[in-house]
N, C-alpha and C. Protein backbone atom coordinates (compact mmCIF):
# COMPACT_ATOMS: atom_id res chain seq x y z
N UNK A 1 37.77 2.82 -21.52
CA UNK A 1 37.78 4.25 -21.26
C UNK A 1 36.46 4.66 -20.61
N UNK A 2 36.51 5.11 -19.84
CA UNK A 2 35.33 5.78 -19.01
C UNK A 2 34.89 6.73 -20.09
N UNK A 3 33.45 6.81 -19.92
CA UNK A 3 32.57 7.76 -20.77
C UNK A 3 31.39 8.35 -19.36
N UNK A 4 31.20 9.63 -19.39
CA UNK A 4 30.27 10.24 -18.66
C UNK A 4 28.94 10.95 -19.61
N UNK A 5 28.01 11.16 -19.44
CA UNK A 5 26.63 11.70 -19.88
C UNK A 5 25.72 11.85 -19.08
N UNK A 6 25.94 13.41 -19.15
CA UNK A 6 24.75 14.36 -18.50
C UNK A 6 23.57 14.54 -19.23
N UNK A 7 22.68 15.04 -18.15
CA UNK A 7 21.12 15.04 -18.56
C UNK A 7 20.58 15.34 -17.41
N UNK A 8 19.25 16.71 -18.05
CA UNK A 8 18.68 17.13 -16.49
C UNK A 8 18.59 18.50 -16.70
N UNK A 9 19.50 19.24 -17.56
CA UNK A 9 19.79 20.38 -17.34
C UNK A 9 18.14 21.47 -18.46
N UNK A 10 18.79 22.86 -18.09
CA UNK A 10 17.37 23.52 -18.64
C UNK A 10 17.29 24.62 -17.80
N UNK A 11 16.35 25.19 -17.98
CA UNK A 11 15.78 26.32 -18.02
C UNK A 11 14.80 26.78 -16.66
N UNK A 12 14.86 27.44 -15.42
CA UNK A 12 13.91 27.46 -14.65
C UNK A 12 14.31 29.06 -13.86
N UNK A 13 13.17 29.20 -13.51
CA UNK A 13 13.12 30.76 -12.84
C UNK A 13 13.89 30.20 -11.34
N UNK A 14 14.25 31.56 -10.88
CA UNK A 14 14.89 31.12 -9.47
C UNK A 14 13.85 31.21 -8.26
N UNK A 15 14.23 30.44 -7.68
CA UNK A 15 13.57 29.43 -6.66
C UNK A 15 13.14 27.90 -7.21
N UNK A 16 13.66 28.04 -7.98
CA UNK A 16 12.76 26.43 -8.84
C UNK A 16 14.25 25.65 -8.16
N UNK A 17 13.67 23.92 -8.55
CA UNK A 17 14.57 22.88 -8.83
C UNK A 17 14.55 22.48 -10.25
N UNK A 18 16.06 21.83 -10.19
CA UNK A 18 16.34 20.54 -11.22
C UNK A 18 17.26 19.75 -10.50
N UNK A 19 17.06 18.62 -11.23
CA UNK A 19 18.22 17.45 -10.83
C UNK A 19 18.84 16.65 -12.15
N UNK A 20 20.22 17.03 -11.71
CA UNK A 20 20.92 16.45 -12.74
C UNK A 20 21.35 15.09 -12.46
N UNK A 21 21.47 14.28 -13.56
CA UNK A 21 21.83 13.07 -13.95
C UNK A 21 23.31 12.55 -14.48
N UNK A 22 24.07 12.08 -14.03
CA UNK A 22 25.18 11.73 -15.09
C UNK A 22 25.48 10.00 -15.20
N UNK A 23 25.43 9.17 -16.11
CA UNK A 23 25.66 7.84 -16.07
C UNK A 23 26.94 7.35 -16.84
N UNK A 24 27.24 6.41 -15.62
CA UNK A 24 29.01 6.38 -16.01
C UNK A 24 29.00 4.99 -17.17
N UNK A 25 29.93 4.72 -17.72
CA UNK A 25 30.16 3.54 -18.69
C UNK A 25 31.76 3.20 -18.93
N UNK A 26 32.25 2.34 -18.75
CA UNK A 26 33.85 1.96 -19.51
C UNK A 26 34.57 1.25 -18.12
N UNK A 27 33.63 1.75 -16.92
CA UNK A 27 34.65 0.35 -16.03
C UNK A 27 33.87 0.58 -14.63
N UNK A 28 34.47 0.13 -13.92
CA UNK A 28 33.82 -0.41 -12.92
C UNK A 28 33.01 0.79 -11.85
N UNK A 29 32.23 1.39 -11.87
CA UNK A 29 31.41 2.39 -11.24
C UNK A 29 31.64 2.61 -10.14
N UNK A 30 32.16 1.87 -8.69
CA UNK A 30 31.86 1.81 -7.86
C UNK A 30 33.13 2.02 -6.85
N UNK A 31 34.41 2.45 -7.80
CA UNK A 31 35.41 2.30 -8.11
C UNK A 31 35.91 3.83 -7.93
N UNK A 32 34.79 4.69 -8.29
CA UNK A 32 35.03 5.55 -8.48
C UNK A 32 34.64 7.01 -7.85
N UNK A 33 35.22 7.73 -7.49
CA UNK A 33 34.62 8.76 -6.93
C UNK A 33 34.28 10.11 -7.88
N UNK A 34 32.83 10.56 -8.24
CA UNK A 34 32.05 11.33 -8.86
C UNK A 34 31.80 12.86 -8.01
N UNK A 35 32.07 13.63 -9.08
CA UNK A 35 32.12 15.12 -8.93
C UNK A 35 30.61 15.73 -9.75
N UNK A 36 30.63 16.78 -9.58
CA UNK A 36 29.96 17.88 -10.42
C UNK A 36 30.71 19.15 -10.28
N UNK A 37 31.13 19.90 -11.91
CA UNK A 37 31.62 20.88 -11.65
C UNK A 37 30.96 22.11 -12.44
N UNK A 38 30.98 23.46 -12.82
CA UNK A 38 30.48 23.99 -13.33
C UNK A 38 31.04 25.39 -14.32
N UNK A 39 30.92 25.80 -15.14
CA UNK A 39 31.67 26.75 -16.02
C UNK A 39 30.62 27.83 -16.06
N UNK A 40 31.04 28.91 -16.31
CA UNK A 40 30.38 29.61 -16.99
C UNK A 40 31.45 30.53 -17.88
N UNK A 41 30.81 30.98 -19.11
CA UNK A 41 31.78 31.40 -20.39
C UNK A 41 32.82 32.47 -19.84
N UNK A 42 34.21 32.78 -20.13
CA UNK A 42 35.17 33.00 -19.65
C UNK A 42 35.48 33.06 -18.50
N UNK A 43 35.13 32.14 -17.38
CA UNK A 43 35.71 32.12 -15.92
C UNK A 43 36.06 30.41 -16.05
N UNK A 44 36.91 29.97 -14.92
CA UNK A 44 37.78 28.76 -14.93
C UNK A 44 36.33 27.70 -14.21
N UNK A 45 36.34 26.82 -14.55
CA UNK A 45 35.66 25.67 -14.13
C UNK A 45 35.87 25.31 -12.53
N UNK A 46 34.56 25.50 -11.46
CA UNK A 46 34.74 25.54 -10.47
C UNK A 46 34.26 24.10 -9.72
N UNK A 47 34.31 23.78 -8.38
CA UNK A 47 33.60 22.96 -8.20
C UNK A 47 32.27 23.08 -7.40
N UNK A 48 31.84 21.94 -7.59
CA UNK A 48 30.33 22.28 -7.05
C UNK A 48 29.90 21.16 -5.65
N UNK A 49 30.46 20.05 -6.44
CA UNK A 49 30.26 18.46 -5.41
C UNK A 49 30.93 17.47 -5.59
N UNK A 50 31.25 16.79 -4.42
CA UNK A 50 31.73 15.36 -4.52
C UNK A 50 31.25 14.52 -3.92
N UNK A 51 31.40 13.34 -4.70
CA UNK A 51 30.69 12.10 -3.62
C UNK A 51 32.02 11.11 -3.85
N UNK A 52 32.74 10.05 -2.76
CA UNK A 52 33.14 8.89 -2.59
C UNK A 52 32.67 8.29 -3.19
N UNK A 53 33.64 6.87 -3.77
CA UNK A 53 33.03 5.75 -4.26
C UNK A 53 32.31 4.78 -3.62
N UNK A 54 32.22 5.17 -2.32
CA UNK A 54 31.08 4.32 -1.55
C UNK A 54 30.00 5.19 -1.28
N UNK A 55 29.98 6.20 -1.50
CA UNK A 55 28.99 7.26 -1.15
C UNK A 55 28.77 7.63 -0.11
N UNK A 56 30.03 6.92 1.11
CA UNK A 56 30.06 7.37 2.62
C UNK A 56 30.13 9.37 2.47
N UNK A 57 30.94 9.54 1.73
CA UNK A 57 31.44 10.95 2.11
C UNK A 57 31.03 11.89 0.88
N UNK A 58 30.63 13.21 1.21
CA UNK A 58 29.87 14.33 0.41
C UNK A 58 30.38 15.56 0.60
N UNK A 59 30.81 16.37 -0.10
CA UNK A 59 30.89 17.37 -0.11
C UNK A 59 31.01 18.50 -1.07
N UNK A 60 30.67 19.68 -0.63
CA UNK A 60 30.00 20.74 -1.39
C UNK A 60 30.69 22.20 -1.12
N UNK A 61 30.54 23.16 -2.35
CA UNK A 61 31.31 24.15 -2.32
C UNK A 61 30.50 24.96 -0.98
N UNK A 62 30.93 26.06 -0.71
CA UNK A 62 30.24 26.81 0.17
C UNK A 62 29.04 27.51 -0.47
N UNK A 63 28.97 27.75 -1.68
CA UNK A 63 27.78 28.11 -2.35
C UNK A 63 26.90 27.94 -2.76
N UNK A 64 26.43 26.47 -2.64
CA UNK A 64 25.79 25.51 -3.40
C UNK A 64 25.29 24.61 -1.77
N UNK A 65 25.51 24.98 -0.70
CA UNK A 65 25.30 24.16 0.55
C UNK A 65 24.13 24.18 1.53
N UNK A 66 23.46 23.46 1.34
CA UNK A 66 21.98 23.30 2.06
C UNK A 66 21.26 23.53 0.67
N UNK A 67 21.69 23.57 -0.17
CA UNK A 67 20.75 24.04 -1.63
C UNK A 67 21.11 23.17 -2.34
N UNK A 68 22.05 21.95 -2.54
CA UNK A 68 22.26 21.33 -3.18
C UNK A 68 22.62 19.88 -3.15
N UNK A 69 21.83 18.64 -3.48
CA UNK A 69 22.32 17.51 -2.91
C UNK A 69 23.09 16.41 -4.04
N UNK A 70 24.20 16.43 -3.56
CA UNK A 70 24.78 15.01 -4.40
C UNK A 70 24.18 13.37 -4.07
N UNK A 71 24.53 12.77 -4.96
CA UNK A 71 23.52 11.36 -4.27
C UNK A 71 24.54 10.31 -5.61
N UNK A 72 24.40 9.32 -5.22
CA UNK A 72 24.62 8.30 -6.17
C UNK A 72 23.71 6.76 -6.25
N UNK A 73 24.16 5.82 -7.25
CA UNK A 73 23.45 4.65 -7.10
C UNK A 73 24.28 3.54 -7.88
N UNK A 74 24.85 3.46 -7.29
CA UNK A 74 25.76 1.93 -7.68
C UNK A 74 25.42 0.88 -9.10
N UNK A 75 23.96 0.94 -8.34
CA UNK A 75 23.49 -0.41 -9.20
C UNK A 75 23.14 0.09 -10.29
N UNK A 76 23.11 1.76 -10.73
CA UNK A 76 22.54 2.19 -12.03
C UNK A 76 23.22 2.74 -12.65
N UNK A 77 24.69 3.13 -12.10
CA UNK A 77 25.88 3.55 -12.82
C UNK A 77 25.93 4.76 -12.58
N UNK A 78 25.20 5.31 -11.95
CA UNK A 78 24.77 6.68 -12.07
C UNK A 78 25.01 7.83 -10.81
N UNK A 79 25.10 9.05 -11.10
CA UNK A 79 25.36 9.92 -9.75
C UNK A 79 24.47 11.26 -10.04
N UNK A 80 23.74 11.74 -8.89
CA UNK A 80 22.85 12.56 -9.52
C UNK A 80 23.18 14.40 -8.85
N UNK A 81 22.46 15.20 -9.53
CA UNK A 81 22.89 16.05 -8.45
C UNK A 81 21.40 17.05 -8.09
N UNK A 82 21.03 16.89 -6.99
CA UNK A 82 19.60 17.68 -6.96
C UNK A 82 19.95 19.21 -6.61
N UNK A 83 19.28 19.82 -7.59
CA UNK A 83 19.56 20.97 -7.34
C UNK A 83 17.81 22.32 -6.69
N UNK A 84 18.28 22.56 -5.26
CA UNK A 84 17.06 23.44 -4.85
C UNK A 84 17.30 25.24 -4.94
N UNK A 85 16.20 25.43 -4.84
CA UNK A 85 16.31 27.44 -4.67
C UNK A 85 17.17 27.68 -5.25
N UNK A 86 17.07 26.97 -6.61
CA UNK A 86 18.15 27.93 -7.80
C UNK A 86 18.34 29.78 -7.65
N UNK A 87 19.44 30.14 -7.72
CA UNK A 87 19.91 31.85 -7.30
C UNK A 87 20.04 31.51 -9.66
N UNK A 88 19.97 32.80 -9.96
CA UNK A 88 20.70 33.14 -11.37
C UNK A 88 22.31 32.93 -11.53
N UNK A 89 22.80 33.12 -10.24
CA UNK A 89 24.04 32.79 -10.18
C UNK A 89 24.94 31.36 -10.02
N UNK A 90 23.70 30.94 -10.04
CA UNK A 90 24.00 29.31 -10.39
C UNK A 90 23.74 28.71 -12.03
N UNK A 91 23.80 29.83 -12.65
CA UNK A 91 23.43 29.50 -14.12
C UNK A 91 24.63 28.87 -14.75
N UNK A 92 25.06 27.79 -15.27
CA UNK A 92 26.60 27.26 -15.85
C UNK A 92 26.11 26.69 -16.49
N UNK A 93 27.28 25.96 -17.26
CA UNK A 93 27.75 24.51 -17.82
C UNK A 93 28.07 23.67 -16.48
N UNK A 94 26.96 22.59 -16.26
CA UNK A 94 27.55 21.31 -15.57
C UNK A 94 27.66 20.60 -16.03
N UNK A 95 29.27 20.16 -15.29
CA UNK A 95 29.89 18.84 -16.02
C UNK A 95 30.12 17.84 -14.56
N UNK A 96 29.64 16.00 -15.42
CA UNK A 96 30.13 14.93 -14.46
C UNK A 96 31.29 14.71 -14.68
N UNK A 97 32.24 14.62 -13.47
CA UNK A 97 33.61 14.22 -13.35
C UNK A 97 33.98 13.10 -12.47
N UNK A 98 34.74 12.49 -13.09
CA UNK A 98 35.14 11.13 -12.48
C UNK A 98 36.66 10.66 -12.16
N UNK A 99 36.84 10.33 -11.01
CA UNK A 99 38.34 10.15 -10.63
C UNK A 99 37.92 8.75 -9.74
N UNK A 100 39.21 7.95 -10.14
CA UNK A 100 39.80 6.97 -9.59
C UNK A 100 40.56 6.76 -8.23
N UNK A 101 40.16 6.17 -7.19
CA UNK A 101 41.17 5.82 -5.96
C UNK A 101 42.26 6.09 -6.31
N UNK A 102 43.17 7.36 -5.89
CA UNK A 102 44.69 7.48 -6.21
C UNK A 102 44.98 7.67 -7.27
N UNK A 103 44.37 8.59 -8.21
CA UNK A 103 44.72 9.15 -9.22
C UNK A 103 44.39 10.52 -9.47
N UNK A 104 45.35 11.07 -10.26
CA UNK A 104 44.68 12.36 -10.36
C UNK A 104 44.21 12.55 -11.90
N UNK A 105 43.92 11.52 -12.50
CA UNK A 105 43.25 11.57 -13.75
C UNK A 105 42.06 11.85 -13.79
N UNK A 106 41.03 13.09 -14.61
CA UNK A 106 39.73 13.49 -14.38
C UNK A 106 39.60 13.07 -15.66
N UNK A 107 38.20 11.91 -15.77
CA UNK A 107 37.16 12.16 -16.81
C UNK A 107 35.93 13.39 -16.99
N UNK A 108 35.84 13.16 -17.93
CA UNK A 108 34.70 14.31 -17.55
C UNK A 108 34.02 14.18 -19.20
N UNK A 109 32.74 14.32 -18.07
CA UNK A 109 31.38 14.48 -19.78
C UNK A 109 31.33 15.66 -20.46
N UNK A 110 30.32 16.02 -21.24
CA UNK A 110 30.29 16.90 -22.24
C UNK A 110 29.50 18.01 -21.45
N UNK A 111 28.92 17.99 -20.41
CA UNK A 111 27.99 19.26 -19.75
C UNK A 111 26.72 19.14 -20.00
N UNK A 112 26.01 20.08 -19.56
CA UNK A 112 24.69 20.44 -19.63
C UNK A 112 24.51 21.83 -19.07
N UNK A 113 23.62 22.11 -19.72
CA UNK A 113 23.14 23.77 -19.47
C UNK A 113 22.66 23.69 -18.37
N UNK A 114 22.63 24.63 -17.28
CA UNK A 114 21.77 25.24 -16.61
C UNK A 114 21.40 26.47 -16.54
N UNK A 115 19.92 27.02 -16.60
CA UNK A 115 19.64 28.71 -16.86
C UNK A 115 18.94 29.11 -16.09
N UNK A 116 19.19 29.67 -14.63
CA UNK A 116 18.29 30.13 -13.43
C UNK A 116 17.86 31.94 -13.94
N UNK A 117 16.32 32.07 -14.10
CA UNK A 117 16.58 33.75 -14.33
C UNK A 117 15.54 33.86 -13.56
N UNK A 118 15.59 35.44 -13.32
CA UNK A 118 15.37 35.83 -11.90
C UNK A 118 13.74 36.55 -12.23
């Protein structure tokens, strides 16, 4: 079973960075194509980023674009997400999500805070 765990998240005034972390475990990493998505308390879970399982291909919501970089690393299990010129309105729950070549099955980790204030 695939397991995801985030880390990274916290607290910063806007204009700051963070970069989030998520490291995959339960099968083959490379296999897989890695998301970031984000909540905030009563609105539906949106997306934020994707990366391919080769990391050829990236992409990003319209809100989060030129401000936000997805990245991965094969050899460390891991997919990261750098986040620049935090707005307050980027304040959520981020979660790593993980899907398989041809499936529409989503794993997904437990989140992490993020708190941009202005």
């Amino acid at each position: 079973q695939v397991q995801l765990v985030e880390s990274g998240g916290g607290s910063v005034q806007a204009g700051g960075s963070l970069r989030l972390s998520c490291v995959f475990s339960g099968r083959i990493f490379d296999s897989y194509g890695m998301g970031w998505y984000r909540q905030v308390e009563g609105k539906e879970r949106e997306f934020v980023a994707r990366i391919t399982a080769t990391g050829s291909g990236r992409f990003y919501a319209e809100s989060v674009k030129g401000r936000f970089t997805i990245s991965r690393d094969n050899s460390k299990n891991s997919v990261y997400l750098q986040m620049n010129s935090l707005k307050p309105e980027d304040t959520a729950i981020y979660y790593c999500a993980a899907r398989s070549a041809g499936s529409d099955n989503y794993f997904w980790g437990q989140g992490t805070q993020v708190t941009v204030s202005s």
